[in-house]
PDB file of N, CA and C in Angstrom:
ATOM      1  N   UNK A   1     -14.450-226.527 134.560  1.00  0.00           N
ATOM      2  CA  UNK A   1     -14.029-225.139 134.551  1.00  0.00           C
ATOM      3  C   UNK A   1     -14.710-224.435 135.730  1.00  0.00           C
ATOM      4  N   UNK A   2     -13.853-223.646 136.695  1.00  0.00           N
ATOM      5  CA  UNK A   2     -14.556-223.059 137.847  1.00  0.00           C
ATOM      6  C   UNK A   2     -15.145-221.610 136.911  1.00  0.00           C
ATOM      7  N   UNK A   3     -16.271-221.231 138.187  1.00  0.00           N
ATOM      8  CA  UNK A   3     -17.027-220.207 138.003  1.00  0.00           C
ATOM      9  C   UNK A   3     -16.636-219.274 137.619  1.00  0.00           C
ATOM     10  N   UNK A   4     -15.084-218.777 138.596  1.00  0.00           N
ATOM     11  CA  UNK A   4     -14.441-217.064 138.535  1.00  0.00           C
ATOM     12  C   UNK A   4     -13.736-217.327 136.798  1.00  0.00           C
ATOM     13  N   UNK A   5     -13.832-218.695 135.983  1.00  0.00           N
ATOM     14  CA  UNK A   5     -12.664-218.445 135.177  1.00  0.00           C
ATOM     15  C   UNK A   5     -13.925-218.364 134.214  1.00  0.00           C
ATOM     16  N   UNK A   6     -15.074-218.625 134.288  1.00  0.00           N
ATOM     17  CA  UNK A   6     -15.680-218.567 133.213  1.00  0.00           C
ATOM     18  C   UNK A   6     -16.351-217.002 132.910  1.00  0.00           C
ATOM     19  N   UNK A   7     -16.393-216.314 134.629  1.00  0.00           N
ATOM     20  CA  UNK A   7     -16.927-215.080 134.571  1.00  0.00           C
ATOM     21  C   UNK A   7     -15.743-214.126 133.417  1.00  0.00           C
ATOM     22  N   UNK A   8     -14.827-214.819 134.007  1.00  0.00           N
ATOM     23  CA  UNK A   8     -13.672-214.016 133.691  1.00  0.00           C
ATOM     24  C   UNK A   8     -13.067-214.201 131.728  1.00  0.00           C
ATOM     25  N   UNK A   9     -13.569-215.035 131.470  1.00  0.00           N
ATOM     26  CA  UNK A   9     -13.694-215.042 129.897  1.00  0.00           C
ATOM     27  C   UNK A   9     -14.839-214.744 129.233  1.00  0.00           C
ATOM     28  N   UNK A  10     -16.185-214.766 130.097  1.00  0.00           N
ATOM     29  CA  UNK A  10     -17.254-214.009 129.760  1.00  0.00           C
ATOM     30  C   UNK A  10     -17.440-212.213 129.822  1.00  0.00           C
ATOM     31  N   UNK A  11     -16.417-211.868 130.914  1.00  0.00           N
ATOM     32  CA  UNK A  11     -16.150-210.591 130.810  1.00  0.00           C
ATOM     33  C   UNK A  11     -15.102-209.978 130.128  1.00  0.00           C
ATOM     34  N   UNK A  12     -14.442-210.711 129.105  1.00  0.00           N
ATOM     35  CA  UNK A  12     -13.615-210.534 128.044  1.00  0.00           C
ATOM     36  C   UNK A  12     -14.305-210.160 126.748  1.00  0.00           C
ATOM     37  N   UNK A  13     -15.843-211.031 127.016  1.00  0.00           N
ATOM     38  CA  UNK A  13     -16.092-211.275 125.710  1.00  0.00           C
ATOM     39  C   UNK A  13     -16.911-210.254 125.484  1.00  0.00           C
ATOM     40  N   UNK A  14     -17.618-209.687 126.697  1.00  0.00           N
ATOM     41  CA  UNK A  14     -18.208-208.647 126.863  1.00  0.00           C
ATOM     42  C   UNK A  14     -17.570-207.270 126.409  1.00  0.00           C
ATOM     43  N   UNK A  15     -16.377-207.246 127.020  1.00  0.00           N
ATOM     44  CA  UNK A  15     -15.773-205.831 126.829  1.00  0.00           C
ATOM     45  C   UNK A  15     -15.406-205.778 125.305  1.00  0.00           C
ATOM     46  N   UNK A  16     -14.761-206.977 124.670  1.00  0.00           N
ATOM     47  CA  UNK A  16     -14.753-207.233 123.120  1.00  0.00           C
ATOM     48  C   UNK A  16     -15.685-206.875 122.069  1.00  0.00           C
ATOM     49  N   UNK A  17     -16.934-207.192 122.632  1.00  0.00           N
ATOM     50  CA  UNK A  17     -18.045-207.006 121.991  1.00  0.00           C
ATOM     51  C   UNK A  17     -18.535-205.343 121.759  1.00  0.00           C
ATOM     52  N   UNK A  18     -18.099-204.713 122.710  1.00  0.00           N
ATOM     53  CA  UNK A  18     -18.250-203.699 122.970  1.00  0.00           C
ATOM     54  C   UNK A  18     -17.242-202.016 122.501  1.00  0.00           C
ATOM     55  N   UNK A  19     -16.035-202.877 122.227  1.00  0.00           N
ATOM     56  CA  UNK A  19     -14.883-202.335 121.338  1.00  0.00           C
ATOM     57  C   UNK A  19     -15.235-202.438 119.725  1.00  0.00           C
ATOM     58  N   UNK A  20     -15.971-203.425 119.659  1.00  0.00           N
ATOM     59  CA  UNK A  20     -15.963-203.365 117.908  1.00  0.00           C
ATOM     60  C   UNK A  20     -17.499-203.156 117.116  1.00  0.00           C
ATOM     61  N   UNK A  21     -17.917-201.957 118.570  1.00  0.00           N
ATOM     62  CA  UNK A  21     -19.086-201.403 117.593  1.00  0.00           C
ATOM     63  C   UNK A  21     -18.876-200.657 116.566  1.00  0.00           C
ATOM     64  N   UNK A  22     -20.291-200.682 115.897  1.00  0.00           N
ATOM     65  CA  UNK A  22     -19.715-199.733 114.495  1.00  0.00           C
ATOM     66  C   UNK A  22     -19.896-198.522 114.896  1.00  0.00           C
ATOM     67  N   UNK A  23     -20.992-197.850 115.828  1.00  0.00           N
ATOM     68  CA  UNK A  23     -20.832-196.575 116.290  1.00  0.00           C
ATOM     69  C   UNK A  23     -20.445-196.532 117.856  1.00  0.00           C
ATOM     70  N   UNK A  24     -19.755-195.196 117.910  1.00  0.00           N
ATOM     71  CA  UNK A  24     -19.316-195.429 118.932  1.00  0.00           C
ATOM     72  C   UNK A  24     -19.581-194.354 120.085  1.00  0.00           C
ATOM     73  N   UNK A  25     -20.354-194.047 121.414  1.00  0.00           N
ATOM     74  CA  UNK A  25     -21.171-193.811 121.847  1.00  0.00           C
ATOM     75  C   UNK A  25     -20.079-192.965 123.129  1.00  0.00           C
ATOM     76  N   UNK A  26     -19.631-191.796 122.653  1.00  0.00           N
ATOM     77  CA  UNK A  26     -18.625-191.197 123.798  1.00  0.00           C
ATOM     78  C   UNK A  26     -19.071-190.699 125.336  1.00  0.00           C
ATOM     79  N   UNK A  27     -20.494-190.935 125.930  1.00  0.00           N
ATOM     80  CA  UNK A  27     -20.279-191.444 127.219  1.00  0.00           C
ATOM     81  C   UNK A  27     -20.181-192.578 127.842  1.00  0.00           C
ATOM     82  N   UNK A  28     -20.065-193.167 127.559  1.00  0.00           N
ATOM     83  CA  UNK A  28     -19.874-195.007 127.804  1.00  0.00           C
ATOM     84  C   UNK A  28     -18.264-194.950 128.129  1.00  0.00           C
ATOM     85  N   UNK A  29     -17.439-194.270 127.605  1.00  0.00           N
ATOM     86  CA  UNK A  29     -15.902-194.616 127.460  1.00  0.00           C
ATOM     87  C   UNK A  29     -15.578-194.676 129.022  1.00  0.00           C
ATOM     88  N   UNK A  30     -15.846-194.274 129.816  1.00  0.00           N
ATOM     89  CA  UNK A  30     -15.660-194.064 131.544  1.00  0.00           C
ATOM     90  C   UNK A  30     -15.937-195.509 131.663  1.00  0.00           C
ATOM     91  N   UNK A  31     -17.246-195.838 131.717  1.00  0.00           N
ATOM     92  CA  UNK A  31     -17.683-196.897 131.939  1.00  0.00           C
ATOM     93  C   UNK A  31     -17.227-198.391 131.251  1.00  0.00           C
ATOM     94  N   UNK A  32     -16.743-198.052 130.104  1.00  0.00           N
ATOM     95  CA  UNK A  32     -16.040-198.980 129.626  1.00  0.00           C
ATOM     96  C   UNK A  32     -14.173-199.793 129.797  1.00  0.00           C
ATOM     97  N   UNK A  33     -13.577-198.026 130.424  1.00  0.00           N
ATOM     98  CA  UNK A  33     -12.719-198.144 131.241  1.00  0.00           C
ATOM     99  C   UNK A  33     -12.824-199.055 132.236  1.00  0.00           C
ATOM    100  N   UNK A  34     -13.806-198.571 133.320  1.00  0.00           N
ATOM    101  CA  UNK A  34     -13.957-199.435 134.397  1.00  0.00           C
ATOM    102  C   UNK A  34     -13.910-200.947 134.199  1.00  0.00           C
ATOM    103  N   UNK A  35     -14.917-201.295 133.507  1.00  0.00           N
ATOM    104  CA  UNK A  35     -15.440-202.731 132.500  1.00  0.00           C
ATOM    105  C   UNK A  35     -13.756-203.360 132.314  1.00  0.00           C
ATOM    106  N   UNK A  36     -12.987-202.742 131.392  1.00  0.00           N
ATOM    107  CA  UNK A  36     -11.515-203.170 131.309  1.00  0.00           C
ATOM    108  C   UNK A  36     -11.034-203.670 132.831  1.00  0.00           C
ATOM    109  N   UNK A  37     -10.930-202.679 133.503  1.00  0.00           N
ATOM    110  CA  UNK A  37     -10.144-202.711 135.038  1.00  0.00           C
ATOM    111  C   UNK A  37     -10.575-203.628 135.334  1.00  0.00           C
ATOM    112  N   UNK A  38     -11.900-204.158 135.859  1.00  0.00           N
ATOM    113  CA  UNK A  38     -12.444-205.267 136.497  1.00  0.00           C
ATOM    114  C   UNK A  38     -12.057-206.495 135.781  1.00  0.00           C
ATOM    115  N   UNK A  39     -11.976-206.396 134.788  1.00  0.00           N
ATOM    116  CA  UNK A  39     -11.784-207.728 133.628  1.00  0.00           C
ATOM    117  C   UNK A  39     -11.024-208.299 133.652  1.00  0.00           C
ATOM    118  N   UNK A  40      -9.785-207.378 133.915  1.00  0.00           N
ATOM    119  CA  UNK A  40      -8.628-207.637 134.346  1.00  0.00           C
ATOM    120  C   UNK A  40      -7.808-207.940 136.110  1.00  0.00           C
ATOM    121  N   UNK A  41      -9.002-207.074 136.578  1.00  0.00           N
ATOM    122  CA  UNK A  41      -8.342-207.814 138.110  1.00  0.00           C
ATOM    123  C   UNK A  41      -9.431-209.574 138.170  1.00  0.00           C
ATOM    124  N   UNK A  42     -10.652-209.696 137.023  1.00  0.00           N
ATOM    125  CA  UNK A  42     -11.020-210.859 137.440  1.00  0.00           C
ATOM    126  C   UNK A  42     -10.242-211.794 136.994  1.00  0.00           C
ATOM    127  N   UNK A  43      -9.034-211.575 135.553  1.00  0.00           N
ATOM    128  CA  UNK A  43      -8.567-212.461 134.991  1.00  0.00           C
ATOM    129  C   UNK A  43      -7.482-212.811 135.945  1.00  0.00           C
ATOM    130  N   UNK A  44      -6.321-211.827 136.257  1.00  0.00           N
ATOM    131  CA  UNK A  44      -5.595-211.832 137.437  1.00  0.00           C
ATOM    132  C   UNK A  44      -5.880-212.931 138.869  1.00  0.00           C
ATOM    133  N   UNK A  45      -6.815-212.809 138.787  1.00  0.00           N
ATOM    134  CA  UNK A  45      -7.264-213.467 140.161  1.00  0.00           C
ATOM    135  C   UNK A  45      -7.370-214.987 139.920  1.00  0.00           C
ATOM    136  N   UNK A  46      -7.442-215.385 138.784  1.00  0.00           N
ATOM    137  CA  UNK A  46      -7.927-216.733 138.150  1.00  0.00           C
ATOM    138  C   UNK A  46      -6.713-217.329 137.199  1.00  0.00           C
ATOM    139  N   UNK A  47      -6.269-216.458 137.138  1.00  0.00           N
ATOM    140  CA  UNK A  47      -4.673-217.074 135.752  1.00  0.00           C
ATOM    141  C   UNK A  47      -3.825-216.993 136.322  1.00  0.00           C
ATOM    142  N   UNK A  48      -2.949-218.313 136.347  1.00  0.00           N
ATOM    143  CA  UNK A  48      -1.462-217.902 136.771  1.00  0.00           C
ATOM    144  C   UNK A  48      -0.533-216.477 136.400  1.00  0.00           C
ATOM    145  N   UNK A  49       0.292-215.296 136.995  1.00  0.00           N
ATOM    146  CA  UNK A  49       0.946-214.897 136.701  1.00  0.00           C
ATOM    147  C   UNK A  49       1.820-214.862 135.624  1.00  0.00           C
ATOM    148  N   UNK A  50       2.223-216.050 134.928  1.00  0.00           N
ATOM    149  CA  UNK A  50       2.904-216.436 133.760  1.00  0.00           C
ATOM    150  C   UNK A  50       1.885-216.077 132.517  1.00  0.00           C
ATOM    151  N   UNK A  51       0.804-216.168 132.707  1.00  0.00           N
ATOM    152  CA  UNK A  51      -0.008-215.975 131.432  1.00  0.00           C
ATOM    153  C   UNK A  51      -0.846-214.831 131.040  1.00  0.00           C
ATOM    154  N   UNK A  52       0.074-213.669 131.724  1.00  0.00           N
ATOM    155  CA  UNK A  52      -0.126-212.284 131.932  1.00  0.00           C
ATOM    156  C   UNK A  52       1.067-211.882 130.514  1.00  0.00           C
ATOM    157  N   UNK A  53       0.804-211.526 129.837  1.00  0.00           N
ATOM    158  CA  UNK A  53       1.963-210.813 128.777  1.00  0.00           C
ATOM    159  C   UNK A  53       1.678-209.476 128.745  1.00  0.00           C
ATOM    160  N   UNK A  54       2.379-208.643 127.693  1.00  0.00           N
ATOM    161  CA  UNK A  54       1.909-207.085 127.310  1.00  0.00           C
ATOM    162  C   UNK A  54       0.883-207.233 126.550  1.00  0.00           C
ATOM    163  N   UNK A  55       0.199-208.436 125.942  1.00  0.00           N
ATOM    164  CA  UNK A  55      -1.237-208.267 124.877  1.00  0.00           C
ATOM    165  C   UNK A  55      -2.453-208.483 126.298  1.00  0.00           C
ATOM    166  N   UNK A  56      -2.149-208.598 127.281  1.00  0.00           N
ATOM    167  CA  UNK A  56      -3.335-208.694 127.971  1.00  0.00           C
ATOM    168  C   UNK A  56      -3.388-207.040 128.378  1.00  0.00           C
ATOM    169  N   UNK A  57      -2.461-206.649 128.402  1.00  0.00           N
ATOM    170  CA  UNK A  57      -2.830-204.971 129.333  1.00  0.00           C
ATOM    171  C   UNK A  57      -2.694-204.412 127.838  1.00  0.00           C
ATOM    172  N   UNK A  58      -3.130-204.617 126.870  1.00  0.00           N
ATOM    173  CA  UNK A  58      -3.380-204.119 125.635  1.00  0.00           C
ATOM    174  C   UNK A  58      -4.701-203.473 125.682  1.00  0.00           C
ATOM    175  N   UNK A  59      -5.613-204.303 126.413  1.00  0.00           N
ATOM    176  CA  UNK A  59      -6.867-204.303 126.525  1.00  0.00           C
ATOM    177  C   UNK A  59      -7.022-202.357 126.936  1.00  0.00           C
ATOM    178  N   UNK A  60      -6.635-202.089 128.012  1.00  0.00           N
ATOM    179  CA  UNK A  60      -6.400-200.807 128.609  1.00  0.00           C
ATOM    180  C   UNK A  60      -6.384-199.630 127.389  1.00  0.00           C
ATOM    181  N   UNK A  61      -5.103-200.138 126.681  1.00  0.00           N
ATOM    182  CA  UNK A  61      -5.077-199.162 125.170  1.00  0.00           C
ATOM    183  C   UNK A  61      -6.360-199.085 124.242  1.00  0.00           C
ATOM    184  N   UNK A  62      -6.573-199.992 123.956  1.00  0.00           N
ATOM    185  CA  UNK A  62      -7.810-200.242 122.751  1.00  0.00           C
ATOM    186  C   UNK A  62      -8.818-199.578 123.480  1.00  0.00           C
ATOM    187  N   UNK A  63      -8.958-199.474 124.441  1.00  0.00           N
ATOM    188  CA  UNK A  63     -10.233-198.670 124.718  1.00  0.00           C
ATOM    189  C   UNK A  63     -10.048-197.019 124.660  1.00  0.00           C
ATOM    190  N   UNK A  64      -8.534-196.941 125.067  1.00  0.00           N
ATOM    191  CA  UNK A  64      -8.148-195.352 125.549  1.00  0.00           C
ATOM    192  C   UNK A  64      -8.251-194.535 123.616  1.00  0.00           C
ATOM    193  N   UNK A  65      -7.817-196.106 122.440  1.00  0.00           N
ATOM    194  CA  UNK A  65      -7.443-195.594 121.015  1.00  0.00           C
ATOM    195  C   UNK A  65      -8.763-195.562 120.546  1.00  0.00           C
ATOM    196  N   UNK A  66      -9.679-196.094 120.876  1.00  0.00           N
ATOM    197  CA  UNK A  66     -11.183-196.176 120.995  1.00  0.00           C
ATOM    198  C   UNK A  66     -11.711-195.031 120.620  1.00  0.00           C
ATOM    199  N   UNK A  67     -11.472-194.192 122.090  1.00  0.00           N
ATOM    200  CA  UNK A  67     -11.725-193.179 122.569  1.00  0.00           C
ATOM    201  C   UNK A  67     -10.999-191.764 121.302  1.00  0.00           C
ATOM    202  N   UNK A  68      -9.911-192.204 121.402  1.00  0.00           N
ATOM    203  CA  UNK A  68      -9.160-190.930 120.138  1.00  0.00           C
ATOM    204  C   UNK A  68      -8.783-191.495 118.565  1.00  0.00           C
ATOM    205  N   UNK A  69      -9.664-192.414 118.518  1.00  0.00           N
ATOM    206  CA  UNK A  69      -9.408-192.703 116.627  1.00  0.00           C
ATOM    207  C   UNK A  69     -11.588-193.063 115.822  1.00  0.00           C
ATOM    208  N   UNK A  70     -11.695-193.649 117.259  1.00  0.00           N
ATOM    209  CA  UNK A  70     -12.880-193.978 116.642  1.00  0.00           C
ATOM    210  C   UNK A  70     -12.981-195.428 116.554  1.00  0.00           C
ATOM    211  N   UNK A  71     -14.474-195.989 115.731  1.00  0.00           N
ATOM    212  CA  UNK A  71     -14.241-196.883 115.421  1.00  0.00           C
ATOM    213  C   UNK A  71     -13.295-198.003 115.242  1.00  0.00           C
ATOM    214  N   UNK A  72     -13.200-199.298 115.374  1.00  0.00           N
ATOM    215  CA  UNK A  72     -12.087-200.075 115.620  1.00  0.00           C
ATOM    216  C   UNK A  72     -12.319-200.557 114.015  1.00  0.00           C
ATOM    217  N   UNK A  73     -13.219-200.950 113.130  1.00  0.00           N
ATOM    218  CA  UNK A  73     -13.792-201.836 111.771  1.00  0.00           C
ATOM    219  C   UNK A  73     -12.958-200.888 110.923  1.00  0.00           C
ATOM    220  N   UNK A  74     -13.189-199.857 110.887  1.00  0.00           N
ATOM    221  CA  UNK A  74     -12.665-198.867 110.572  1.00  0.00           C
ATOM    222  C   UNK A  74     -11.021-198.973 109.911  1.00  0.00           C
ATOM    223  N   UNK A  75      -9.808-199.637 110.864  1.00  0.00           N
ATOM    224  CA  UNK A  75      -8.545-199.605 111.181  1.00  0.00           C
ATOM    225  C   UNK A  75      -8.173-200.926 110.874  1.00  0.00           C
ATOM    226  N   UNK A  76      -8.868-201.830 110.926  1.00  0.00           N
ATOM    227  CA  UNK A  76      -8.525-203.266 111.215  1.00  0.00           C
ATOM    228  C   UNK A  76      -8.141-203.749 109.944  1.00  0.00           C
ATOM    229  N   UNK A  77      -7.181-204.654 109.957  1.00  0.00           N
ATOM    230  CA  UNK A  77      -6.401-204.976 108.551  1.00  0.00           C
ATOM    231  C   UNK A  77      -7.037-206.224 108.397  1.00  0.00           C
ATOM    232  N   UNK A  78      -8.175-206.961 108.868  1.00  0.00           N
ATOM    233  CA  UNK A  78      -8.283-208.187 108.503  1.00  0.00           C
ATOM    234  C   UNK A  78      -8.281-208.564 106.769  1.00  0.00           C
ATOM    235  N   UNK A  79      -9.328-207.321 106.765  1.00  0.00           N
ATOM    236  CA  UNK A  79     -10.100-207.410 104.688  1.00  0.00           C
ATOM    237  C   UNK A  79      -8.751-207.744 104.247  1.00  0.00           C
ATOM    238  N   UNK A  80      -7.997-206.520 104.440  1.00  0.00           N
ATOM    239  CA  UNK A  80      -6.949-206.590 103.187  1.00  0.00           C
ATOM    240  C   UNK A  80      -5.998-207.417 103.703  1.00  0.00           C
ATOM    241  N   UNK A  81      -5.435-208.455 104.644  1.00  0.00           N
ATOM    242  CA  UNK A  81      -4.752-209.399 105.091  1.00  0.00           C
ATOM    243  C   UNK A  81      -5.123-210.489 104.442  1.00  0.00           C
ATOM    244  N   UNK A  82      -6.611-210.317 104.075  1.00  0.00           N
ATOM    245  CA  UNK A  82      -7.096-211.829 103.793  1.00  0.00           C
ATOM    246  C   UNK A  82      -6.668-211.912 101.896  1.00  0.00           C
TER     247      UNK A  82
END
């Protein structure tokens, strides 16, 4: 596995980690924007074009719904799915 692809799923996992706090810390959201953007021009740069769908620029939303709902634990249907 090359370097840029591992940065580039390590900076997935980062921004992930960071979406599903339990509190949620409203100056960071700028910065977490950015965090998205980069994540995504590193994935871009490393993934074929084909393996770009609408759930990858999802990423963009979840941070913006972040920002105007709150918490993500909060919303998430896993509990009651299971």
């Amino acid at each position: 596995m090359s370097k840029g692809c591992q940065m580039s799923i390590i900076c997935l996992c980062h921004v992930f980690k960071k979406l599903c706090v339990k509190i949620v810390d409203p100056t960071t959201m700028g910065e977490l924007k950015k965090e998205v953007a980069i994540c995504i021009v590193i994935l871009e740069q490393e993934f074929p074009p084909y393996f770009f769908d609408i759930m990858t620029r999802l990423l963009v939303h979840m941070v913006e719904e972040l920002e105007l709902c709150g918490p993500v634990h909060v919303r998430w249907m896993y509990p009651i799915e299971r």
